[in-house]
C-alpha atoms as a PDB file:
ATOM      1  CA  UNK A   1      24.239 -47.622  17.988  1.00  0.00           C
ATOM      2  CA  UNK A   2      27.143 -47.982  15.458  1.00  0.00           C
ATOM      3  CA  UNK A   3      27.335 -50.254  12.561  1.00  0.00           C
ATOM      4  CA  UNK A   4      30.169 -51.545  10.318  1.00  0.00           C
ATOM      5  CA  UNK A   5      31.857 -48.622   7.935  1.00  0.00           C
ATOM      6  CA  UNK A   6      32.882 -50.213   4.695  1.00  0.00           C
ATOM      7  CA  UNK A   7      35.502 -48.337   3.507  1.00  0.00           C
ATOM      8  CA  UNK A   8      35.538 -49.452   0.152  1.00  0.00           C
ATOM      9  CA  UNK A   9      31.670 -48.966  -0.894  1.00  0.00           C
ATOM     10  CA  UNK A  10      32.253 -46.590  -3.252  1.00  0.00           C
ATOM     11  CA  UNK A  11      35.338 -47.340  -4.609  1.00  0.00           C
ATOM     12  CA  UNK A  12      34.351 -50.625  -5.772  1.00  0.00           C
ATOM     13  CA  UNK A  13      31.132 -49.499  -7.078  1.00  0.00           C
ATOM     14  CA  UNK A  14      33.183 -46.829  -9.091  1.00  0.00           C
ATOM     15  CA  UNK A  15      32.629 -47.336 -12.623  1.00  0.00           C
ATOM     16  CA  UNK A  16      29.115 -47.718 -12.102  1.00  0.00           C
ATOM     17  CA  UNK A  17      29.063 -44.368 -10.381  1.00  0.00           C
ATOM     18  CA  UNK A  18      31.686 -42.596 -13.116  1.00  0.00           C
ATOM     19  CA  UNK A  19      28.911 -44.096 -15.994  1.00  0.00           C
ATOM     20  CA  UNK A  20      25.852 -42.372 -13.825  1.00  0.00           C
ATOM     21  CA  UNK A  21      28.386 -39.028 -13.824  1.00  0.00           C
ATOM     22  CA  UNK A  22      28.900 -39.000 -17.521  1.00  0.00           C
ATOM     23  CA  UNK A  23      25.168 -39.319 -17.877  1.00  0.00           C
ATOM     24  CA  UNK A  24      24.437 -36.326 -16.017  1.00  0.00           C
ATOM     25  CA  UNK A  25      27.509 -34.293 -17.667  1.00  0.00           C
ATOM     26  CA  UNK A  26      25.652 -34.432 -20.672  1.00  0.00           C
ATOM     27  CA  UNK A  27      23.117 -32.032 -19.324  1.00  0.00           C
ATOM     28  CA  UNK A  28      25.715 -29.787 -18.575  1.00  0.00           C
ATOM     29  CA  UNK A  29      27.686 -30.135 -22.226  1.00  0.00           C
ATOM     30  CA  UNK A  30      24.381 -28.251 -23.291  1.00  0.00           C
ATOM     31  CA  UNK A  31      24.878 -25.488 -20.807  1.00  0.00           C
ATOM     32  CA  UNK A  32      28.494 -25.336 -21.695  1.00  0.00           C
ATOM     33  CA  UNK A  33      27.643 -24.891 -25.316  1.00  0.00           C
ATOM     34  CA  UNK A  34      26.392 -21.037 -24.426  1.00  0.00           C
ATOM     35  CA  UNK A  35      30.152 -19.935 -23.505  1.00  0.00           C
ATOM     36  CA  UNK A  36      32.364 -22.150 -24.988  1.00  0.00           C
ATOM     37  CA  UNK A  37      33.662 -23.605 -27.832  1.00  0.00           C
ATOM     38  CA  UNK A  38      33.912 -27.593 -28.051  1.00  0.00           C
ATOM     39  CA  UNK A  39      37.454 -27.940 -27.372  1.00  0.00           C
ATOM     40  CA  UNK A  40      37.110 -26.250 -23.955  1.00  0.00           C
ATOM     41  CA  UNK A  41      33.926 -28.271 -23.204  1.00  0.00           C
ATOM     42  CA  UNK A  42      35.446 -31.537 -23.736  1.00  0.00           C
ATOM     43  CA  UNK A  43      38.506 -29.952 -21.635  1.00  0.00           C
ATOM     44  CA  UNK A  44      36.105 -28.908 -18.553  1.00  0.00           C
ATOM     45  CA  UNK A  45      34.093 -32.144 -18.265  1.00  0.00           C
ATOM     46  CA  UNK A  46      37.353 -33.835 -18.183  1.00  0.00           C
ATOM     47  CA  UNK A  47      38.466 -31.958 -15.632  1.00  0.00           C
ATOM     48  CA  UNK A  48      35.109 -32.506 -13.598  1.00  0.00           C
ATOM     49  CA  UNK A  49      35.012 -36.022 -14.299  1.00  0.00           C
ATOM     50  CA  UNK A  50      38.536 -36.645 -12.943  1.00  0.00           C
ATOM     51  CA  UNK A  51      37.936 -33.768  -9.607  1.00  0.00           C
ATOM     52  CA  UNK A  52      35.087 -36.715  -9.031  1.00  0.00           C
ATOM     53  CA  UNK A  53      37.114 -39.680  -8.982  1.00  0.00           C
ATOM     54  CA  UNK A  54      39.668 -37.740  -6.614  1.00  0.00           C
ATOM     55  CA  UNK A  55      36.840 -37.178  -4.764  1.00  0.00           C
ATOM     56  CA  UNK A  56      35.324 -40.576  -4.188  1.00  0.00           C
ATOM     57  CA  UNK A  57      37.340 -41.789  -1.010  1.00  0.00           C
ATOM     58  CA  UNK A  58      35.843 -38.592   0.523  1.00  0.00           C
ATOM     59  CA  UNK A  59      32.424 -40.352   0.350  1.00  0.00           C
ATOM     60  CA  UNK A  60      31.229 -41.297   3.751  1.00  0.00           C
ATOM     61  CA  UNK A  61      29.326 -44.750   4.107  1.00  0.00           C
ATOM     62  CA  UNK A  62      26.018 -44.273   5.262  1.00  0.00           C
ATOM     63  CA  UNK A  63      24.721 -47.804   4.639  1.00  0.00           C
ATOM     64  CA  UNK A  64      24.718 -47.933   0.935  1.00  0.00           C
ATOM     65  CA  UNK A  65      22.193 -49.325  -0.303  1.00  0.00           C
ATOM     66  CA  UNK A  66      20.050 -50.166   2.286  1.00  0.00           C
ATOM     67  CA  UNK A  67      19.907 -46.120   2.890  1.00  0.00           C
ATOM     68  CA  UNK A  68      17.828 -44.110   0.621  1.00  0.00           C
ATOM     69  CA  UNK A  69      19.980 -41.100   1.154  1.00  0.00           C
ATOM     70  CA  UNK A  70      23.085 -43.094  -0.521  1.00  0.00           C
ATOM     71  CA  UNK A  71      22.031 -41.720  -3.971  1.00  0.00           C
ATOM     72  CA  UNK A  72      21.659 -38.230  -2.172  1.00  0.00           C
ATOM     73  CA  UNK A  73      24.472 -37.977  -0.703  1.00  0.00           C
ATOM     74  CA  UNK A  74      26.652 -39.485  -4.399  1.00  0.00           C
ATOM     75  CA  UNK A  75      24.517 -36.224  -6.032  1.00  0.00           C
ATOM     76  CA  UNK A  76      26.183 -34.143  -3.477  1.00  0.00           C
ATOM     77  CA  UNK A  77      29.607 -35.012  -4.428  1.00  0.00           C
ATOM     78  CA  UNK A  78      28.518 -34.982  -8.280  1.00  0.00           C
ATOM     79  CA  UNK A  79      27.753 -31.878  -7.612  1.00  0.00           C
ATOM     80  CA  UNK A  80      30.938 -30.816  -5.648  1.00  0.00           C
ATOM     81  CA  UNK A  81      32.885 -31.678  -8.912  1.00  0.00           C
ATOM     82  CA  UNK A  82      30.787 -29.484 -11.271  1.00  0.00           C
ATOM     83  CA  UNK A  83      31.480 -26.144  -8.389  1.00  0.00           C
ATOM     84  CA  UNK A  84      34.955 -26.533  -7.962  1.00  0.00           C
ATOM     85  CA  UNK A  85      35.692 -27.337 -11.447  1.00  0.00           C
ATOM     86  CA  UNK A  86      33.575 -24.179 -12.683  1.00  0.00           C
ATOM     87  CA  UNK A  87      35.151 -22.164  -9.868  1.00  0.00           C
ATOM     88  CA  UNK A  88      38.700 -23.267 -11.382  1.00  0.00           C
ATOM     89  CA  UNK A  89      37.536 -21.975 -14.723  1.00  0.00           C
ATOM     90  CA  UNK A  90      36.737 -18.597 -13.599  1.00  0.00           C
ATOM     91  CA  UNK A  91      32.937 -18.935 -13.077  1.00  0.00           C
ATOM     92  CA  UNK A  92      32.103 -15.884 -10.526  1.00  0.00           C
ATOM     93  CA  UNK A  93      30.009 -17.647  -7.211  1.00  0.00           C
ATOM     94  CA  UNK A  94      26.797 -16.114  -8.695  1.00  0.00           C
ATOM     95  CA  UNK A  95      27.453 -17.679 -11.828  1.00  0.00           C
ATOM     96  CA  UNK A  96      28.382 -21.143 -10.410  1.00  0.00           C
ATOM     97  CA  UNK A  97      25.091 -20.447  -8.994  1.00  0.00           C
ATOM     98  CA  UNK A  98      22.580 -19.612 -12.023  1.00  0.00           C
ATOM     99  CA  UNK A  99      24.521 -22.449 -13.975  1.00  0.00           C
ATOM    100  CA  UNK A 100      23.691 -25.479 -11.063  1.00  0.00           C
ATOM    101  CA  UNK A 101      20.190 -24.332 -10.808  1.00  0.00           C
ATOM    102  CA  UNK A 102      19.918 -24.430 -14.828  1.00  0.00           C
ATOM    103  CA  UNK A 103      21.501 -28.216 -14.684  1.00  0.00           C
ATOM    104  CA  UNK A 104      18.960 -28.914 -12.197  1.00  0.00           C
ATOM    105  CA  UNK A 105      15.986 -27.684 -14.001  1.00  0.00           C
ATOM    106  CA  UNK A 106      17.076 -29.925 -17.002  1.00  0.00           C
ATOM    107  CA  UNK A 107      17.603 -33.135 -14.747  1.00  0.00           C
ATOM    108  CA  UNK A 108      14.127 -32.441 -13.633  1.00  0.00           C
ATOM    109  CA  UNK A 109      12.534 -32.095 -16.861  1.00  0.00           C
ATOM    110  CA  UNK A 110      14.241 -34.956 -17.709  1.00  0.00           C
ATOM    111  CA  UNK A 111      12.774 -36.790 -14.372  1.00  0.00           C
ATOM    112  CA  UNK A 112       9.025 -35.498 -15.218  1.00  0.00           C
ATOM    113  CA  UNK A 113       9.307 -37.263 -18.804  1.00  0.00           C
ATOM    114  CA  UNK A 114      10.314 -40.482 -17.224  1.00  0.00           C
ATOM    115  CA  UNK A 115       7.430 -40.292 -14.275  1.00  0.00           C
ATOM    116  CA  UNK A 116       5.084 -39.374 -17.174  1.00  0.00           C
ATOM    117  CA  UNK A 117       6.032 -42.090 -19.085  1.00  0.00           C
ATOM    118  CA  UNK A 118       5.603 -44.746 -16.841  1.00  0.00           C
ATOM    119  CA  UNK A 119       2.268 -43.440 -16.181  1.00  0.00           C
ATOM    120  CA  UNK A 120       2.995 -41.611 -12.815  1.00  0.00           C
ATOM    121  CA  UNK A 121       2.026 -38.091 -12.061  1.00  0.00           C
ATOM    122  CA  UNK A 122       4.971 -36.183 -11.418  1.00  0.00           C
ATOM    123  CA  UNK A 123       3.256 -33.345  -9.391  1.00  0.00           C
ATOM    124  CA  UNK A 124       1.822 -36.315  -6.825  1.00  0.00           C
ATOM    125  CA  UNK A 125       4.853 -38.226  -5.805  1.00  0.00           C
ATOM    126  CA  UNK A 126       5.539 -36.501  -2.596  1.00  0.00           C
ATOM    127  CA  UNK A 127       1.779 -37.517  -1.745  1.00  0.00           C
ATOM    128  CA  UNK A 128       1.316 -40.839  -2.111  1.00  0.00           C
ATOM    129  CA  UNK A 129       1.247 -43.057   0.640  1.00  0.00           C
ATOM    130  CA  UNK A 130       3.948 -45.198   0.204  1.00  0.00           C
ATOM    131  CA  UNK A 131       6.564 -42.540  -0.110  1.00  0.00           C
ATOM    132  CA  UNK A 132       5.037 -41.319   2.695  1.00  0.00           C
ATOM    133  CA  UNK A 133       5.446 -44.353   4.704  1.00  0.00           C
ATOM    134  CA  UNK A 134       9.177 -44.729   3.658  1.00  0.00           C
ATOM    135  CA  UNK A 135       9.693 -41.671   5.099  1.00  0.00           C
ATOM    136  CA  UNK A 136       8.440 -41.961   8.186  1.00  0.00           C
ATOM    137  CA  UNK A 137      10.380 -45.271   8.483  1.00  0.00           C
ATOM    138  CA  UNK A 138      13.492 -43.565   7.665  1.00  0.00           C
ATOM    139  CA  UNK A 139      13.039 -40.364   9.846  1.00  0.00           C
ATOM    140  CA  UNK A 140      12.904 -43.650  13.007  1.00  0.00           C
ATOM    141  CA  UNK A 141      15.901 -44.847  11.648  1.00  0.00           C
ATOM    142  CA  UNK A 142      17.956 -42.183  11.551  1.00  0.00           C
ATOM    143  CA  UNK A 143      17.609 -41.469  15.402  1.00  0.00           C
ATOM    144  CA  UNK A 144      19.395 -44.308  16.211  1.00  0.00           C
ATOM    145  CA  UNK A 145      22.309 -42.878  14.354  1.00  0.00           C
ATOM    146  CA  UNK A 146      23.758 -46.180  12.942  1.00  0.00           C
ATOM    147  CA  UNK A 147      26.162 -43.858  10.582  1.00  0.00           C
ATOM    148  CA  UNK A 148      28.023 -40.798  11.847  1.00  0.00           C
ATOM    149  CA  UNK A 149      27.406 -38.730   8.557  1.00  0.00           C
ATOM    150  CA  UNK A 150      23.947 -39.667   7.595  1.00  0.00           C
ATOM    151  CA  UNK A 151      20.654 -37.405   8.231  1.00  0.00           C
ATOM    152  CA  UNK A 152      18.979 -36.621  11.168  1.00  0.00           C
ATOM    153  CA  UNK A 153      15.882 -35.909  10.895  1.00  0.00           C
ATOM    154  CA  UNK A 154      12.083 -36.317  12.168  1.00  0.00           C
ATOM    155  CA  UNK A 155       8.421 -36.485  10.170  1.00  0.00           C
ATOM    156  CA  UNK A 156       6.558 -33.967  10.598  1.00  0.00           C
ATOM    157  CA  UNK A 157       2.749 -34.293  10.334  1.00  0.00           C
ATOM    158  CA  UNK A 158       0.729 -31.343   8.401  1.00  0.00           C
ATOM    159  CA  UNK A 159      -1.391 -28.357  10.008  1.00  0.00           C
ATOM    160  CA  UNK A 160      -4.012 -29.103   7.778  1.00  0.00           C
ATOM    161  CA  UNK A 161      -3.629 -25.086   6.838  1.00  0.00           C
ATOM    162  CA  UNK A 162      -0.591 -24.253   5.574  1.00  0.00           C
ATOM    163  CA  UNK A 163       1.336 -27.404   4.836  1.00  0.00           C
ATOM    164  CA  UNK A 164       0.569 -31.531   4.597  1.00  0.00           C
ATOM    165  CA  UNK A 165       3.448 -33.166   5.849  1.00  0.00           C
ATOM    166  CA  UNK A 166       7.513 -32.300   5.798  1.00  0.00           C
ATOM    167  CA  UNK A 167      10.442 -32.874   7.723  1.00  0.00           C
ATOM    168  CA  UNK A 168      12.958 -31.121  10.140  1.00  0.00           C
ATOM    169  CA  UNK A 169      16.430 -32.057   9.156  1.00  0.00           C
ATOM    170  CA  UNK A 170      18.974 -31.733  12.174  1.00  0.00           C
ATOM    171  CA  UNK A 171      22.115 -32.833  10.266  1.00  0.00           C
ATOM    172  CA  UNK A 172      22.856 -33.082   6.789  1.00  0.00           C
ATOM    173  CA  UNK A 173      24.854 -35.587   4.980  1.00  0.00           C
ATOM    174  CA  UNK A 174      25.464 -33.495   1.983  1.00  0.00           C
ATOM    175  CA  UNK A 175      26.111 -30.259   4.387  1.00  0.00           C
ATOM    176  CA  UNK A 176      28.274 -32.348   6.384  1.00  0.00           C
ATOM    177  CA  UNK A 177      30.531 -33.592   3.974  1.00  0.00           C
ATOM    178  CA  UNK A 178      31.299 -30.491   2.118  1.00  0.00           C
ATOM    179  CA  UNK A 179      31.744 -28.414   5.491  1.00  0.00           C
ATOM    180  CA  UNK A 180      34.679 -31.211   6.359  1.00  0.00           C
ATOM    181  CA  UNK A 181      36.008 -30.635   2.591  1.00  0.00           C
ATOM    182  CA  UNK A 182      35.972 -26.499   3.157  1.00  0.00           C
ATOM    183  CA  UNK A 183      33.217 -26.609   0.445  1.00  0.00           C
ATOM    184  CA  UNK A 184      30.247 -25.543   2.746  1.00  0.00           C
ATOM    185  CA  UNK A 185      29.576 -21.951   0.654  1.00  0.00           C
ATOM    186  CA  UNK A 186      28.163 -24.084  -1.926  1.00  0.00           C
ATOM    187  CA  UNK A 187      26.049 -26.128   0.086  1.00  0.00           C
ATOM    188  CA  UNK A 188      22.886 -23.565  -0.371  1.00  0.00           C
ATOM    189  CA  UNK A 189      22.796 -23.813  -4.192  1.00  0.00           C
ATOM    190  CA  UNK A 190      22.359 -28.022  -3.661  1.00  0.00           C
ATOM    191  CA  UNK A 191      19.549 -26.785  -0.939  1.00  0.00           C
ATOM    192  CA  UNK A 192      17.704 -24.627  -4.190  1.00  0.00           C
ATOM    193  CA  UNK A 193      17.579 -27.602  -6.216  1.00  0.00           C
ATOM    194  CA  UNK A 194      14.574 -28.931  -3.955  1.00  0.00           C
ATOM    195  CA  UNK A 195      12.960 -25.497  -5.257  1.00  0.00           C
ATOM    196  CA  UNK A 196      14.033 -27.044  -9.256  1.00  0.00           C
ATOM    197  CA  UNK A 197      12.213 -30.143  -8.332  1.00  0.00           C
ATOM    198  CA  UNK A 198       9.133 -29.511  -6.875  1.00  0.00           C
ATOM    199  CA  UNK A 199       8.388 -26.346  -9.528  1.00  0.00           C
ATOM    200  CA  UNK A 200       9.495 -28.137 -12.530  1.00  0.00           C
ATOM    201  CA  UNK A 201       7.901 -31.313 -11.009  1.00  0.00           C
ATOM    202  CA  UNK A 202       4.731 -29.533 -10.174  1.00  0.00           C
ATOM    203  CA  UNK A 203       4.023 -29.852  -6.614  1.00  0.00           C
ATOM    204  CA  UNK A 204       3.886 -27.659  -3.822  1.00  0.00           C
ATOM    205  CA  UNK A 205       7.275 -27.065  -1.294  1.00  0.00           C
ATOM    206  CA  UNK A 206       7.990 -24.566   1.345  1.00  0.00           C
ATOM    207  CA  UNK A 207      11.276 -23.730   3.189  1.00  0.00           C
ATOM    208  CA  UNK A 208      12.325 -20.756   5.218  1.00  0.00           C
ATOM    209  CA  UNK A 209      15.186 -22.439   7.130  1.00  0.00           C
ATOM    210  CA  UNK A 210      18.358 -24.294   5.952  1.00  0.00           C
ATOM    211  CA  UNK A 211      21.813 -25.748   7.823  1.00  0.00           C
ATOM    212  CA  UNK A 212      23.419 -24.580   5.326  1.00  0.00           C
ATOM    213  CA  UNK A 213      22.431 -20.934   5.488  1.00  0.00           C
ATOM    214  CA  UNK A 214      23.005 -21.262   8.806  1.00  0.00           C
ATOM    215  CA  UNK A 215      20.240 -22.370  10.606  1.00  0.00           C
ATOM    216  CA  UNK A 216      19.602 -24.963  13.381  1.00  0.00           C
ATOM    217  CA  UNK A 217      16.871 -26.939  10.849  1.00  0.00           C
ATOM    218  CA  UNK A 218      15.843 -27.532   7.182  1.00  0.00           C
ATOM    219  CA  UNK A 219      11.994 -27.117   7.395  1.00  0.00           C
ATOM    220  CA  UNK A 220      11.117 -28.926   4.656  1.00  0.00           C
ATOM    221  CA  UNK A 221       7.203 -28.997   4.174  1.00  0.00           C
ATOM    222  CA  UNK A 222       5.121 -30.185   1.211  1.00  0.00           C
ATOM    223  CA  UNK A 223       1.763 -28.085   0.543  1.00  0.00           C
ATOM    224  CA  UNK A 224      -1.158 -29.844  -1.874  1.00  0.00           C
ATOM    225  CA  UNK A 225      -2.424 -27.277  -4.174  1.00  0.00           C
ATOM    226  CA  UNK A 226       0.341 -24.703  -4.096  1.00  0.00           C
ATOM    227  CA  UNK A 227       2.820 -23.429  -7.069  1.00  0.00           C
ATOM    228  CA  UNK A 228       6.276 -23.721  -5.951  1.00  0.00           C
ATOM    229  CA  UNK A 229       8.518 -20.453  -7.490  1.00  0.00           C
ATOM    230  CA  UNK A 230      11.774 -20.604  -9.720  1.00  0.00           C
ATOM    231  CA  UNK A 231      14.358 -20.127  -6.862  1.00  0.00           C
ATOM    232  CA  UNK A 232      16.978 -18.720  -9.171  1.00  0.00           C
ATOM    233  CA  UNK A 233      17.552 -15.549  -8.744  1.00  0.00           C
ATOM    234  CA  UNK A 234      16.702 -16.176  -4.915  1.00  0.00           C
ATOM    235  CA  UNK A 235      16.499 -12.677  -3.783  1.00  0.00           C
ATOM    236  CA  UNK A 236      12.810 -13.501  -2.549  1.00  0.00           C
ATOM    237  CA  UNK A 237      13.768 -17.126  -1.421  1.00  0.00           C
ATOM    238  CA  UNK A 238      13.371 -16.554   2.161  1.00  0.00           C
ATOM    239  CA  UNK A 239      15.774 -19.592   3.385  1.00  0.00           C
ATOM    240  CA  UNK A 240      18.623 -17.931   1.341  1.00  0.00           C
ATOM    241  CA  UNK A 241      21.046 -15.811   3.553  1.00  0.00           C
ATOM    242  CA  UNK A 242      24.172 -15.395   1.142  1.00  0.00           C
ATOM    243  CA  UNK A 243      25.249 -12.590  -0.475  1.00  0.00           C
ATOM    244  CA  UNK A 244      26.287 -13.264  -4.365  1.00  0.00           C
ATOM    245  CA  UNK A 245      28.477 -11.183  -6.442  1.00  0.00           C
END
């Protein structure tokens, strides 16, 4: 079943989405700081800023915000700025690598303070019912395929032994978008920043399969009780394939 595309979600939601960007480059200005002087900051984030707007009518409409995955899917192309900005720049793949997964580490501290603040516990999330529930929900809905680009994917109930719940992923929104923009080598680092989350985060997540290494699935699974590793350098990360430089 198909719905309406509205072609012009994003663009008129676009300062909103430029003021979320800026936000975010802010983590990176700190990262920045390590190999370059201001001028050349300012210079790169203004680069990255404006590779984003070019980038917004590339954003496919999966429902907006009726669609959880909306705000996934925006990250994605956030993201897509940062790489092929940093690539312009010089920034060897392996580098473009350890950089993003820095950036994400720092989003996720930040993310932790603001759970713990509101007097959530950051290392539960993934575990409590209601986010549960949503997820199921949205797994049924996205087997009806209402939006071309969106995920596919189905809940997957726990083994009671090695994980507590997860999902298979069968397409990707995020893959998808940056395989149709010749982007998809960079799609694995976006799949290690579930690996920043859940260690920084503190709750247990296991993976040994990813689309964008290659794979048929994303086995995503969530384990109580387990300490989820620093995936960067991910030489032991079993879900990643590629060879960096």
């Amino acid at each position: 079943m198909s719905a309406k595309i509205v072609n012009d979600y994003y663009f008129k939601r676009r300062g909103k989405l430029i003021k979320n960007f800026d936000n975010r480059l802010e983590i990176l200005r700190d990262l920045l700081t390590r190999k370059f002087n201001i001028s050349k900051i300012e210079d790169i984030l203004s680069q990255i800023k404006a590779e984003f707007e070019k980038l917004i009518p590339e954003i496919p409409y999966i429902g907006g915000q009726k669609n959880p995955m909306t705000t996934h899917l925006i990250g994605g192309i956030y993201d897509l700025a940062i790489f092929r900005i940093l690539e312009k720049e010089g920034f060897k793949f392996s580098e473009i690598g350890k950089l993003f997964y820095e950036y994400c580490d720092l989003s996720n501290k930040i993310r932790k303070k603001g759970l713990e603040k509101i007097g959530k516990d950051p290392s539960q999330y993934p575990f409590e019912p209601e986010y549960m529930e949503m997820t199921k929900k949205m797994c049924e809905t996205s087997k009806i395929r209402t939006y071309p680009d969106d995920w596919i994917m189905d809940y997957v109930e726990g083994d009671n032994k090695t994980f507590d719940w997860g999902f298979d992923f069968y397409q990707c929104g995020i893959h998808k978008v940056y395989k149709r923009l010749d982007a998809e080598k960079y799609t694995p680092f976006v799949c290690l920043s579930d690996f920043s989350e859940a260690n920084i985060l503190g709750f247990g997540f296991t993976r040994t399969q990813t689309l964008g290494c290659g794979d048929p699935i994303c086995d995503h699974r969530y384990v109580k009780n387990y300490k989820t590793p620093r995936a960067w350098p991910p030489d032991n990360i079993e879900e990643f394939k590629l060879k960096l430089d």
